[in-house]
Protein backbone atom coordinates (compact mmCIF):
# COMPACT_ATOMS: atom_id res chain seq x y z
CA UNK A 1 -66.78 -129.63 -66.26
CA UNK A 2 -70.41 -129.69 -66.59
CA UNK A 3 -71.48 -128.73 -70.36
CA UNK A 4 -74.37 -127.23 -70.80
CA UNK A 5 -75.00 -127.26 -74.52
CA UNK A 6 -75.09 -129.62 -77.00
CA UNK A 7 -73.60 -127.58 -80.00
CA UNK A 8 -72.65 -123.90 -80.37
CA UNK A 9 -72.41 -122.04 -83.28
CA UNK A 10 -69.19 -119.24 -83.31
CA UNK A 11 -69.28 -116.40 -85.68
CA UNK A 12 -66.35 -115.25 -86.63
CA UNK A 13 -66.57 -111.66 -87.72
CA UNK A 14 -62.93 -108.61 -86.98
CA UNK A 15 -61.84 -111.44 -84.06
CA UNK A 16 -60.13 -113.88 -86.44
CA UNK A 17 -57.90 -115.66 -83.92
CA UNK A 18 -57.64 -118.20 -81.24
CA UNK A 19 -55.94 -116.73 -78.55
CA UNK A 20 -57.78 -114.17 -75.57
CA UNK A 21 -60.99 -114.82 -77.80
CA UNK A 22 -64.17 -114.83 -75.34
CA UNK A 23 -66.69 -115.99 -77.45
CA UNK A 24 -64.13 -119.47 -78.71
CA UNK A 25 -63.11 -120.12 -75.16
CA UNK A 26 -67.07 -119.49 -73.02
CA UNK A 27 -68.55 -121.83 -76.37
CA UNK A 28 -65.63 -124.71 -75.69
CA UNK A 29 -66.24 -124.56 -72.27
CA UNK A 30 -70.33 -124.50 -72.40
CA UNK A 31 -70.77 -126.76 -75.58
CA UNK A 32 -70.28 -130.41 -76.65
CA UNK A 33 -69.25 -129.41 -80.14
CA UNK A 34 -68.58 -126.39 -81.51
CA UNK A 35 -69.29 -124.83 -85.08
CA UNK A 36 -66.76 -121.88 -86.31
CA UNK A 37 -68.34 -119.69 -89.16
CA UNK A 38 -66.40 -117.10 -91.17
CA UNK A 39 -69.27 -114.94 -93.56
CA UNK A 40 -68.11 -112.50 -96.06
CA UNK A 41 -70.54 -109.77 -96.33
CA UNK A 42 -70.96 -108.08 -99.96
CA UNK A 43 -72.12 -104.78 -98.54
CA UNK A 44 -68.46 -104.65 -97.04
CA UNK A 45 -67.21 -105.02 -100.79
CA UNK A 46 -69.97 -102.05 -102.27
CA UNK A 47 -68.62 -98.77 -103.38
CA UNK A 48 -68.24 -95.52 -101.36
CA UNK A 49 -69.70 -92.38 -102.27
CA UNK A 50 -66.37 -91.65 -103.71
CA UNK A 51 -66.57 -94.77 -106.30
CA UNK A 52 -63.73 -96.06 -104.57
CA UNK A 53 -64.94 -99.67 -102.92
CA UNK A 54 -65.38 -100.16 -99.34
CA UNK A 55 -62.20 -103.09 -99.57
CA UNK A 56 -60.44 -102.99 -101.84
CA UNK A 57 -57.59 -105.32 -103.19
CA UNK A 58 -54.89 -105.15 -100.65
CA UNK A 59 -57.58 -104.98 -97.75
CA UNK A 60 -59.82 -107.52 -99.31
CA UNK A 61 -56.07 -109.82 -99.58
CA UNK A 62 -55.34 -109.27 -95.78
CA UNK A 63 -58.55 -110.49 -94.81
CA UNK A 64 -58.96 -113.51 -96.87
CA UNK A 65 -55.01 -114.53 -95.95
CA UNK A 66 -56.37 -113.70 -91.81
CA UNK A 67 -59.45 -115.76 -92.43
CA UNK A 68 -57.49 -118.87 -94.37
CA UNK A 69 -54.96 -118.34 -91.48
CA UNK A 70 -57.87 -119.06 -89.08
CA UNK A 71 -59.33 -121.92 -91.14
CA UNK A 72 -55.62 -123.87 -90.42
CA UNK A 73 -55.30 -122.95 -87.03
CA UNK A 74 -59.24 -124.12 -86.21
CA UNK A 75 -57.88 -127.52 -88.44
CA UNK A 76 -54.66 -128.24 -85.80
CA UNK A 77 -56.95 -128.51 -82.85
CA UNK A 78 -59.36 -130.81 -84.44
CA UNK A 79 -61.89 -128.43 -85.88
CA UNK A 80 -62.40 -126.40 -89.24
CA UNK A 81 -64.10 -122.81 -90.12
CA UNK A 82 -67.39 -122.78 -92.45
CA UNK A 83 -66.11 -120.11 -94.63
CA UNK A 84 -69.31 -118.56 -96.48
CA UNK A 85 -70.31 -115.63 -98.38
CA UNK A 86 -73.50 -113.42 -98.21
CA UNK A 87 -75.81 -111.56 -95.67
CA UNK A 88 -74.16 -112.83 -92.35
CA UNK A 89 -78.28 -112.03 -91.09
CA UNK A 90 -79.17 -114.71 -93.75
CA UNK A 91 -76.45 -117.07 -93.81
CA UNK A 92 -75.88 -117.73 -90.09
CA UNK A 93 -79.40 -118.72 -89.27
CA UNK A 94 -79.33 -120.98 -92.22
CA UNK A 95 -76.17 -123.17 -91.03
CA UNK A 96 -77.79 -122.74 -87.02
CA UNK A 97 -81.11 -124.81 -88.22
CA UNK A 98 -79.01 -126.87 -90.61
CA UNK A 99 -76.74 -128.05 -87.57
CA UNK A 100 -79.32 -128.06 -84.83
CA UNK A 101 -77.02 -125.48 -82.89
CA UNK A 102 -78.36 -124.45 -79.35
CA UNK A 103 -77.15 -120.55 -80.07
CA UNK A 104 -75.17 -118.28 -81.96
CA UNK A 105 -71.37 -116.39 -80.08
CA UNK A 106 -69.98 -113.60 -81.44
CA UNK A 107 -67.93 -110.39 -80.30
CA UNK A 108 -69.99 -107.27 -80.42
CA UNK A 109 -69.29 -104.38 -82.40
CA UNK A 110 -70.28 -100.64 -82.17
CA UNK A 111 -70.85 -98.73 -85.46
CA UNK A 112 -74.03 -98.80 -86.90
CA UNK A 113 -73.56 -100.85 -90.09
CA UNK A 114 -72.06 -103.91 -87.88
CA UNK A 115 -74.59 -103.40 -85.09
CA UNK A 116 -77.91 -103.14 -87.83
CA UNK A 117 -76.49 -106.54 -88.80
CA UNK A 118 -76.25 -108.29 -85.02
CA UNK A 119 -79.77 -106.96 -84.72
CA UNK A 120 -81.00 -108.68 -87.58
CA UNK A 121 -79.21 -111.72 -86.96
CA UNK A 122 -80.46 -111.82 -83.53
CA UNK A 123 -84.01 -111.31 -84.67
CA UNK A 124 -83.64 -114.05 -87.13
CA UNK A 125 -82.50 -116.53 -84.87
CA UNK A 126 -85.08 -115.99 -82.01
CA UNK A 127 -88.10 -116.49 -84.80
CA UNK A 128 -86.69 -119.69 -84.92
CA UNK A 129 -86.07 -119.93 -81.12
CA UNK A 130 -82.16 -120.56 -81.15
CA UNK A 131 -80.32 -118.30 -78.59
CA UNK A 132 -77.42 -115.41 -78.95
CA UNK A 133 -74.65 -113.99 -76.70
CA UNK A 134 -72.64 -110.97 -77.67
CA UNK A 135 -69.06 -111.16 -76.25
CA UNK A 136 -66.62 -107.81 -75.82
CA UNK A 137 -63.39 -107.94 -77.01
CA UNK A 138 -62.10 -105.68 -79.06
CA UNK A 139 -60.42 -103.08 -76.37
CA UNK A 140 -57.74 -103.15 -74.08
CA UNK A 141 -60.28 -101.76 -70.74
CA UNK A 142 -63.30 -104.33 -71.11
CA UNK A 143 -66.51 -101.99 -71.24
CA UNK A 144 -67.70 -103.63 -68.01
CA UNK A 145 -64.33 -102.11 -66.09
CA UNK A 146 -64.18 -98.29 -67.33
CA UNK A 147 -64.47 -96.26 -64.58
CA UNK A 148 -67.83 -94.30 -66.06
CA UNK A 149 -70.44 -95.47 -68.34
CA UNK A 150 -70.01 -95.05 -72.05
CA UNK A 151 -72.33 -92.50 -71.97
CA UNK A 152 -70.07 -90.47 -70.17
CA UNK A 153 -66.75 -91.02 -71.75
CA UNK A 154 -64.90 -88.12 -71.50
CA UNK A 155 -64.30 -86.03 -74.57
CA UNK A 156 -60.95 -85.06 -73.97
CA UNK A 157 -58.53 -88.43 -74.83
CA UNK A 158 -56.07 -87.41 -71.28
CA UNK A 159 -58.94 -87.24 -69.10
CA UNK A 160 -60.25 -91.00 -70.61
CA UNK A 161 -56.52 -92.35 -70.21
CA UNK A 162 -55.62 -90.81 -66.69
CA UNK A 163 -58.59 -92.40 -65.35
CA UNK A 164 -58.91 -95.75 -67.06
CA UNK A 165 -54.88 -96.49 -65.60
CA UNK A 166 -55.80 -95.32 -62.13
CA UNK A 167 -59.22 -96.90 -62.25
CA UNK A 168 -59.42 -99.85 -64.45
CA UNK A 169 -57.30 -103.04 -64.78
CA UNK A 170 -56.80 -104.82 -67.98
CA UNK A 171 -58.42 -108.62 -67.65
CA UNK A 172 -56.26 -111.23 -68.17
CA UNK A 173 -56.50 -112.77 -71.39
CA UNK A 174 -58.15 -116.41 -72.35
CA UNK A 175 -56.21 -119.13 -72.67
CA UNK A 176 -56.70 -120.61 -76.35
CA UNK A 177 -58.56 -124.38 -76.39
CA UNK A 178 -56.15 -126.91 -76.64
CA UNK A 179 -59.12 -128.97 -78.30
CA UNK A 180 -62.03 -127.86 -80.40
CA UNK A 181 -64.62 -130.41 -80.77
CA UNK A 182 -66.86 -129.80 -83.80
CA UNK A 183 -68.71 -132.28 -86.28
CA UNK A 184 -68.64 -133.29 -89.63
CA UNK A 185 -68.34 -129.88 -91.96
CA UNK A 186 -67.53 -131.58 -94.76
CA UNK A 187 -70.47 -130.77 -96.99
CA UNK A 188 -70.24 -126.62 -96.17
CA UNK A 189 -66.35 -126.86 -96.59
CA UNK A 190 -66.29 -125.82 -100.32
CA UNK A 191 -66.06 -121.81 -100.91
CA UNK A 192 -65.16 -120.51 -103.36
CA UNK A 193 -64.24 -116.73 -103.65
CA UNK A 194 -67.22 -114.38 -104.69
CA UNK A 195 -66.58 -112.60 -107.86
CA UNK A 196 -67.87 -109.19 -106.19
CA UNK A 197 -64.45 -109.35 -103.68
CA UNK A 198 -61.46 -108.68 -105.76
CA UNK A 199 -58.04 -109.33 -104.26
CA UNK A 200 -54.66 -107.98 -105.27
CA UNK A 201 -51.13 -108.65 -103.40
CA UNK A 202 -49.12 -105.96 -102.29
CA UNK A 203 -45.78 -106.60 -104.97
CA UNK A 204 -44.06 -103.67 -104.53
CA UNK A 205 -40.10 -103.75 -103.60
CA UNK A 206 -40.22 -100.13 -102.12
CA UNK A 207 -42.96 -101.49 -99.37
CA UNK A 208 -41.96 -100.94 -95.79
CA UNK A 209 -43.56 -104.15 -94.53
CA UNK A 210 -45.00 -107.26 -96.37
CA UNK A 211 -48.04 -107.75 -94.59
CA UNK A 212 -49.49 -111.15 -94.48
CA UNK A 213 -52.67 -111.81 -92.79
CA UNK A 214 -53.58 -113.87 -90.03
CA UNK A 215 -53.08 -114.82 -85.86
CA UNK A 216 -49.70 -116.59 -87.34
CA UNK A 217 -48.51 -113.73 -88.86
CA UNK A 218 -49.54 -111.08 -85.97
CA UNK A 219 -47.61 -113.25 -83.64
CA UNK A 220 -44.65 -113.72 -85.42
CA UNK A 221 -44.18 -109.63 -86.44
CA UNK A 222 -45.01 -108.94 -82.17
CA UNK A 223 -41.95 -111.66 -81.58
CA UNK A 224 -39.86 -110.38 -84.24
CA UNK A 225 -40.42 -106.75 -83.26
CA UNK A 226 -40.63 -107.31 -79.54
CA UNK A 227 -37.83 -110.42 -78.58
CA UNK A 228 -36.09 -110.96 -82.00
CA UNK A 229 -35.10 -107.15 -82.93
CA UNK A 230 -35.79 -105.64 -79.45
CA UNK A 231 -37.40 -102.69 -81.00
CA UNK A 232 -39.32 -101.80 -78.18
CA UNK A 233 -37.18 -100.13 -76.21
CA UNK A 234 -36.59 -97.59 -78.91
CA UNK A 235 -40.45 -97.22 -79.90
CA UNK A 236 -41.23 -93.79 -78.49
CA UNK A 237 -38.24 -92.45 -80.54
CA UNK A 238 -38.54 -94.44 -83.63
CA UNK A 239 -42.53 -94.36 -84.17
CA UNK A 240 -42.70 -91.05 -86.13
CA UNK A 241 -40.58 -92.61 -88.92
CA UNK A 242 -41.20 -92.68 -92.33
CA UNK A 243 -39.01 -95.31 -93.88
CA UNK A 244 -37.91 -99.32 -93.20
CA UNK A 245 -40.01 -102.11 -91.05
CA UNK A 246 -39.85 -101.38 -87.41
CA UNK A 247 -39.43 -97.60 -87.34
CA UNK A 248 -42.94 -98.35 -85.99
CA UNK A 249 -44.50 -101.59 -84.81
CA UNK A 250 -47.01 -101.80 -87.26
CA UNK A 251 -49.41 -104.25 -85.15
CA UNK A 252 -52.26 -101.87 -86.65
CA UNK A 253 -53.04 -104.27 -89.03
CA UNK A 254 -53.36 -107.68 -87.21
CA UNK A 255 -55.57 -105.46 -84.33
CA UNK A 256 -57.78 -104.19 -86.99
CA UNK A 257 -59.31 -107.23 -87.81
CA UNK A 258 -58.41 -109.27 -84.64
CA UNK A 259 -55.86 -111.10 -85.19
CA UNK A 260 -54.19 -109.73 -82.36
CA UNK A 261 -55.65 -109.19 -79.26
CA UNK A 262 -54.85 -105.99 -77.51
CA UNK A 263 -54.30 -107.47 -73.66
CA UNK A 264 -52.38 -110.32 -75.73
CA UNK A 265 -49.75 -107.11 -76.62
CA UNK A 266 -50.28 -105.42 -72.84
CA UNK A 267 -49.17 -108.64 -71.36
CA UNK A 268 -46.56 -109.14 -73.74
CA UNK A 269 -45.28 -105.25 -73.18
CA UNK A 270 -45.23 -106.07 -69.62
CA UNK A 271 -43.02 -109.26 -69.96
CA UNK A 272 -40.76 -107.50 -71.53
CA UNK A 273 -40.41 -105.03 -69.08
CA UNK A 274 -39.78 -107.39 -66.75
CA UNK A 275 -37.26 -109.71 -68.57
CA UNK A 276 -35.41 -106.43 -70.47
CA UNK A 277 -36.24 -103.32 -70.21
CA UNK A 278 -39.16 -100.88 -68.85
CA UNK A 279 -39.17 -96.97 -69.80
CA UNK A 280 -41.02 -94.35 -71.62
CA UNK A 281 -41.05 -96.59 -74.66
CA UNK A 282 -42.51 -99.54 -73.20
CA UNK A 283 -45.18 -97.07 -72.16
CA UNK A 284 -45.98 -95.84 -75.21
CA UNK A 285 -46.91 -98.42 -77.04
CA UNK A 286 -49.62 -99.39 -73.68
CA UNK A 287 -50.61 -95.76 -74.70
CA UNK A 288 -51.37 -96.09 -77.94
CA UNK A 289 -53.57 -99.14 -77.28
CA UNK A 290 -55.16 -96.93 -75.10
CA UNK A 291 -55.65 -94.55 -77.85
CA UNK A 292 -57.40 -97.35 -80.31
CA UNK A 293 -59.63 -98.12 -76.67
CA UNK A 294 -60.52 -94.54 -77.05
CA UNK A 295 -61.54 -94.51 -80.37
CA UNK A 296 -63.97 -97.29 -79.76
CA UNK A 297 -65.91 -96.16 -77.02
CA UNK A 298 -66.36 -92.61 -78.29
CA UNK A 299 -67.97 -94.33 -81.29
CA UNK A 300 -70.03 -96.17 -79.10
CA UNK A 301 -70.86 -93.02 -77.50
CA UNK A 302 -71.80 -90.75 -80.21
CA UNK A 303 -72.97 -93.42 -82.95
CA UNK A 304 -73.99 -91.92 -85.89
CA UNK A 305 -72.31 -88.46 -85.60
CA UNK A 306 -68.82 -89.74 -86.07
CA UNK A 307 -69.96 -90.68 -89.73
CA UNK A 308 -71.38 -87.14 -90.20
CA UNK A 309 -69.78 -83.41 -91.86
CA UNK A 310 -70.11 -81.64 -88.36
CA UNK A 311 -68.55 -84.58 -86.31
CA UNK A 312 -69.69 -84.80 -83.23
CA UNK A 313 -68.94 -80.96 -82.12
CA UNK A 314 -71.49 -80.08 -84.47
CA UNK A 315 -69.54 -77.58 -86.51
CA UNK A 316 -69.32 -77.33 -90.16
CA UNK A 317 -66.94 -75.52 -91.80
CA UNK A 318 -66.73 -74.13 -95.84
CA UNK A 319 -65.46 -77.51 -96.63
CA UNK A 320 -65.99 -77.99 -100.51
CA UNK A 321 -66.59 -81.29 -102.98
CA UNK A 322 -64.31 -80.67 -105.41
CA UNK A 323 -63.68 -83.89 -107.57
CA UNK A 324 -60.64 -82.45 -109.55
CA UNK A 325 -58.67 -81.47 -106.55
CA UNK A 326 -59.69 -84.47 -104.42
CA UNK A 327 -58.39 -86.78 -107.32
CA UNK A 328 -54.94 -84.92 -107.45
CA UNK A 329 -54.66 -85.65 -103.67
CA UNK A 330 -55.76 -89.09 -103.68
CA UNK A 331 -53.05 -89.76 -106.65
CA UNK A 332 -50.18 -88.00 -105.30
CA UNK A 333 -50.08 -85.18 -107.73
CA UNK A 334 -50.58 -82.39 -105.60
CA UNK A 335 -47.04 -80.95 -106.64
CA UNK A 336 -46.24 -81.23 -102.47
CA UNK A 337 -43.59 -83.82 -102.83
CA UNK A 338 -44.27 -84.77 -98.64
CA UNK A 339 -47.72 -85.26 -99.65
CA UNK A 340 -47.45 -87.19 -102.76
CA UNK A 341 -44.99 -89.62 -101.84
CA UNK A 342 -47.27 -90.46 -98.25
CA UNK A 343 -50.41 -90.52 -101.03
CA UNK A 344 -48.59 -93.13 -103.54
CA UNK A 345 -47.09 -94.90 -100.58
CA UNK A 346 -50.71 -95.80 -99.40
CA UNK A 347 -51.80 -96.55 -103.41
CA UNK A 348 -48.72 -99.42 -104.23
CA UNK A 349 -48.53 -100.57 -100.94
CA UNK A 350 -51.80 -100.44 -98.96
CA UNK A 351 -49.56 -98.55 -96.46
CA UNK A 352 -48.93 -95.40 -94.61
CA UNK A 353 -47.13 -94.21 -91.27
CA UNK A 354 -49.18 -92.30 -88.55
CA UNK A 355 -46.71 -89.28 -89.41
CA UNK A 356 -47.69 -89.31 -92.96
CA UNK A 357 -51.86 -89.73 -92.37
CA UNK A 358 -51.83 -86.60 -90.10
CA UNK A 359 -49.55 -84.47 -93.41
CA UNK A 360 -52.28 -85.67 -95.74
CA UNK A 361 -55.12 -85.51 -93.95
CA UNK A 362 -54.30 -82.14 -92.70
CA UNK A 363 -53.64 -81.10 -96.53
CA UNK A 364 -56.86 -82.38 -97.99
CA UNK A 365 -58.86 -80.73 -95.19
CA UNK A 366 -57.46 -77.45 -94.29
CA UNK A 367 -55.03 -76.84 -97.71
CA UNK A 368 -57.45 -77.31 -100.15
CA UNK A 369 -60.35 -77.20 -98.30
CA UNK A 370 -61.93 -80.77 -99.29
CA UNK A 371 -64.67 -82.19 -97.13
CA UNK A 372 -63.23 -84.35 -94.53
CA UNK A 373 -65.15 -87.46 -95.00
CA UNK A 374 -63.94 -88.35 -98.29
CA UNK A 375 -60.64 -88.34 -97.19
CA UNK A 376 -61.56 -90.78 -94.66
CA UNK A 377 -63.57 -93.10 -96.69
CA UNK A 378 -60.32 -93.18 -99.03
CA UNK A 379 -58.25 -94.21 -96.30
CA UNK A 380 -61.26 -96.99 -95.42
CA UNK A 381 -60.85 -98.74 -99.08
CA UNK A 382 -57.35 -98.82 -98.93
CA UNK A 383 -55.51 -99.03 -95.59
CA UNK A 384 -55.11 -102.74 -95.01
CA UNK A 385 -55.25 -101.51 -90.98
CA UNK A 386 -58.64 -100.13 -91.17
CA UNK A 387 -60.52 -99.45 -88.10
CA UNK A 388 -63.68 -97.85 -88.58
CA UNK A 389 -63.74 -96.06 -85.26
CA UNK A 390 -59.71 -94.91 -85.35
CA UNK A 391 -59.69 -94.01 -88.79
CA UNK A 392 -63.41 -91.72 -88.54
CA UNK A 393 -61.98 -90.43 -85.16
CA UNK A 394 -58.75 -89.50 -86.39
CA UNK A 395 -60.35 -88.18 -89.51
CA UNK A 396 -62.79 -86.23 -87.12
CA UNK A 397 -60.04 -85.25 -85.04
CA UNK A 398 -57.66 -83.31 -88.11
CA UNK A 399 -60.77 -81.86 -89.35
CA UNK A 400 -61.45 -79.99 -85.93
CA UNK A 401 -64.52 -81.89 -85.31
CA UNK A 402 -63.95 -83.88 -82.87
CA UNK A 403 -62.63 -84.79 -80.24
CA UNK A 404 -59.25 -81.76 -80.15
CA UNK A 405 -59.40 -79.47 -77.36
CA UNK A 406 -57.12 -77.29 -80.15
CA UNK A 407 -59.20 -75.27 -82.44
CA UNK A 408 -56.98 -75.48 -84.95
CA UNK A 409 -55.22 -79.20 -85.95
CA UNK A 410 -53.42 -77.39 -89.46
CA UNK A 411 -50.01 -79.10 -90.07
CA UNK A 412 -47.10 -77.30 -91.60
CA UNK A 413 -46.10 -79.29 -94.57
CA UNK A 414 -42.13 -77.75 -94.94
CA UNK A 415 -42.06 -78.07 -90.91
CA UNK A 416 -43.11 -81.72 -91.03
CA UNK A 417 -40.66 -82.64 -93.40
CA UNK A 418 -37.64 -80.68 -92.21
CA UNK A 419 -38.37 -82.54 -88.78
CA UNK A 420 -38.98 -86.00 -90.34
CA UNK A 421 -37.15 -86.09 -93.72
CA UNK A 422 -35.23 -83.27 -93.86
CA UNK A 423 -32.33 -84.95 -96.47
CA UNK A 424 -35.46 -86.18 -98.10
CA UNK A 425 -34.77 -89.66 -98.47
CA UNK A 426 -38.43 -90.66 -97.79
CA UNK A 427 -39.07 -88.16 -101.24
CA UNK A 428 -36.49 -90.00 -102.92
CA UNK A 429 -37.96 -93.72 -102.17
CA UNK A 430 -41.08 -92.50 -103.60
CA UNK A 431 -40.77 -90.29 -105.87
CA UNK A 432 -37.94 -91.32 -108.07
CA UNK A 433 -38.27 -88.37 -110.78
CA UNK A 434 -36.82 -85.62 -108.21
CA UNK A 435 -34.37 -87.90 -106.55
CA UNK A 436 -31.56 -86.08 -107.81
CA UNK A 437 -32.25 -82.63 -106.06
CA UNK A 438 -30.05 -82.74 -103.08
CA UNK A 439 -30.91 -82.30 -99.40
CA UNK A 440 -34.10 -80.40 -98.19
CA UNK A 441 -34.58 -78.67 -101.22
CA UNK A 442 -36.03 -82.01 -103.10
CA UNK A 443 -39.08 -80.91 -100.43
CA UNK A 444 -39.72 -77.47 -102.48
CA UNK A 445 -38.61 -77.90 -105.92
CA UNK A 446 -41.38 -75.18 -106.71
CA UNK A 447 -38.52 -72.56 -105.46
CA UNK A 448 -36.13 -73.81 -107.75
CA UNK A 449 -35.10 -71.51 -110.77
CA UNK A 450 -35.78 -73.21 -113.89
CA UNK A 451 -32.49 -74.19 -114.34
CA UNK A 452 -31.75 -76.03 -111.31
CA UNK A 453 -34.40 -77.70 -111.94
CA UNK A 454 -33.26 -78.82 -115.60
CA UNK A 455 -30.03 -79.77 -113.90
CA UNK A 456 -31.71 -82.46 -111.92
CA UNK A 457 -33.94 -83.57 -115.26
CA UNK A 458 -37.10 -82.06 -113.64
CA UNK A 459 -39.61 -79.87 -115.13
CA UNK A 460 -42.16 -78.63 -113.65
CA UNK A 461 -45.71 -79.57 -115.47
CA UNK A 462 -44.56 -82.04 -116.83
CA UNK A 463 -41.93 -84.41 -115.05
CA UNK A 464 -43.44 -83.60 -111.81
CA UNK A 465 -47.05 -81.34 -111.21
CA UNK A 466 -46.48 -77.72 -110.34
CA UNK A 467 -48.19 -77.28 -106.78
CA UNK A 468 -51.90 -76.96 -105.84
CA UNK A 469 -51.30 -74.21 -103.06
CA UNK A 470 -48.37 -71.91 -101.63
CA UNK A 471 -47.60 -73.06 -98.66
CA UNK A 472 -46.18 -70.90 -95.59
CA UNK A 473 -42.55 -70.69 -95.62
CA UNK A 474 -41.88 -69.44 -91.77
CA UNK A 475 -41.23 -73.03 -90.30
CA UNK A 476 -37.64 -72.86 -88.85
């Protein structure tokens, strides 16, 4: 092996783990010594137009646990992680200099916030005449192997996933170094936790998983799910759950920032179609990866828009700002016991199933009318599996500006939980104070004469809200 560097510096940014990791593996291979750099950027940690921050406590938890996670695995093959905190644009070229480093790695991103700061970072570092190379790795198609520029991603997700599986083949993923050489860190190994990133642990007993950040972590949930449990077989007809750990595979979290590599899950999938089972379920989750893929690259191809009112159709509806109602959503007060327990499951736990972000979201935007982007800037400061580009498309996607060949993306409330809950014990985990109304009718207690209601020790306006809106009763 012929190196050709002396030292490379690896930026760590949503790619916090050593397997299938480009950048690690092309520095290792090119460089004498390599220097792994972890930079916590305040603006990440500033508040949203809604006053809520951009991480908060259970996110900002999950990243520092995924981020000390990657600090011990760098430490068992002979390296260590700078772990710093500040303007990455600042920081990076600081330690570069400091260390003599022949260039800068890192794995590209695609939104503008993330791609203003790999400009300025790049800028930076030529000034001072020290090299960068972008890496991408955050799909399961590499951008190189889609069948059609970016540019020309199609708009409709069927179109982009029929032709990506007959046209593209997933790379193979990177081994992880068995060795990391790196030098002395020992006088940038001290960090200590900004006071502008506050953390806060998930504690509560009703939570359907207890995440814990980190490569370590996202490996041991895909081998419990996958080898342990054998939950994959039964994915496609499980995933729509509501209650429990592996109703769902909930790998959202460990992809979001990384820690799991998506071809690292494809290959996985496809071992264990060979060694147990292959059918529609195995498939599925392959499709949903292909979903996140999606996502991405219509990001990439309409920057800015995704971020704005008329999406990227350009349409704007009579979408209001209406603080009172918005905070009676965002609490779980709306008095629409399907929506409030999804709404306090996400507050205490940080947590929420793809069933119950399409109810809510649906609610906010076509029940009472709320503009769409606060809705998705609430899920951004508390979903520990935040994805910029899933969470604005799927955002886009409820409000009817984006990417939904459908006009019309409203969600029966009473329809969704007669298919999903219909005893109600999802209500009943949540929302303790109507747990005694039996069967479907803890979904509407709004219909309930005021003496059933006393019966069950509810009253409503007082032990529980009465309801924001009427909803439609022909679901059946």
């Amino acid at each position: 092996m012929i190196m050709k560097y002396k030292r490379l510096l690896v930026w760590f940014r949503n790619d916090l783990r050593l397997h299938d990791h480009a950048a690690l593996f092309s520095a290792v291979e090119k460089a004498e010594e390599v220097i792994p750099v972890y930079c916590f950027d305040p603006r990440q940690f500033d508040s949203l137009s809604i006053g809520q921050k951009k991480t908060a406590g259970f996110r900002a938890q999950f990243l520092l646990e995924s981020v000390l996670n990657l600090q011990d695995n760098l430490k068992s093959l002979g390296s260590n992680l700078i772990i710093s905190s500040g303007l990455p644009e600042n920081v990076i070229p600081i330690l570069a200099k400091k260390y003599k480093v022949d260039a800068v790695y890192f794995t590209e991103e695609v939104t503008s916030e993330e791609k203003s700061v790999e400009a300025a970072l790049e800028h930076s570092l030529y000034k001072d005449r020290i090299g960068t190379e972008a890496f991408w790795q955050s799909t399961l198609f590499h951008i190189d192997d889609l069948p059609f520029p970016v540019s020309q991603t199609p708009e409709v997700f069927t179109q982009f996933r029929k032709e990506c599986e007959k046209l593209s083949k997933v790379r193979k993923t990177y081994p992880q170094p068995k060795k990391i050489n790196t030098p002395d860190l020992s006088n940038d190994l001290h960090f200590k936790l900004p006071s502008w990133m506050q953390v806060e642990k998930v504690t509560d007993d009703r939570a359907a998983i207890k995440f814990e950040g980190g490569e370590s972590a996202g490996m041991h949930r895909l081998k419990t799910y996958f080898w342990e449990r054998d939950q994959l077989k039964i994915y496609k007809e499980t995933r729509n759950g509501l209650l429990g750990e592996d109703y769902s595979s909930k790998f959202s979290a460990w992809l979001s920032l990384g820690c799991l590599s998506p071809r690292y899950i494809y290959e996985e999938v496809k071992l264990y179609e060979k060694e147990r089972k292959k059918n529609q379920s195995t498939y599925w989750l392959i499709f949903e990866l292909i979903w996140r893929d999606y996502f991405r690259f219509i990001a990439k191809k309409h920057g800015n828009n995704v971020f704005k009112l008329s999406g990227i159709k350009n349409y704007v509806d009579n979408w209001v700002r209406n603080e009172k109602l918005f905070q009676k959503w965002a609490e779980g007060n709306t008095g629409i016991p399907f929506i409030d327990a999804n709404m306090r499951e996400l507050n205490a736990t940080g947590f929420m199933s793809n069933r119950g972000r399409q109810n809510v979201a649906s609610f906010l935007v076509n029940d009472l009318n709320i503009d769409w982007r606060w809705g998705a800037e609430y899920f951004e400061s508390l979903l520990i599996d935040y994805d910029v580009c899933s969470n604005w498309g799927n955002w886009m996607y409820v409000a009817g500006v984006g990417n939904d060949p459908r006009e019309n993306r409203y969600f029966n409330i009473l329809k969704q939980a007669n298919n999903y809950d219909r005893k109600g014990a999802y209500i009943r985990h949540w929302i303790p104070e109507l747990a005694e109304i039996p069967g479907f009718d803890i979904h509407q207690p709004f219909d309930l004469s005021t003496k059933e209601l006393k019966e069950f020790g509810v009253s409503l306006g007082s032990t529980y809200p009465h309801p924001m809106v009427k909803l439609p009763k022909s679901f059946l």
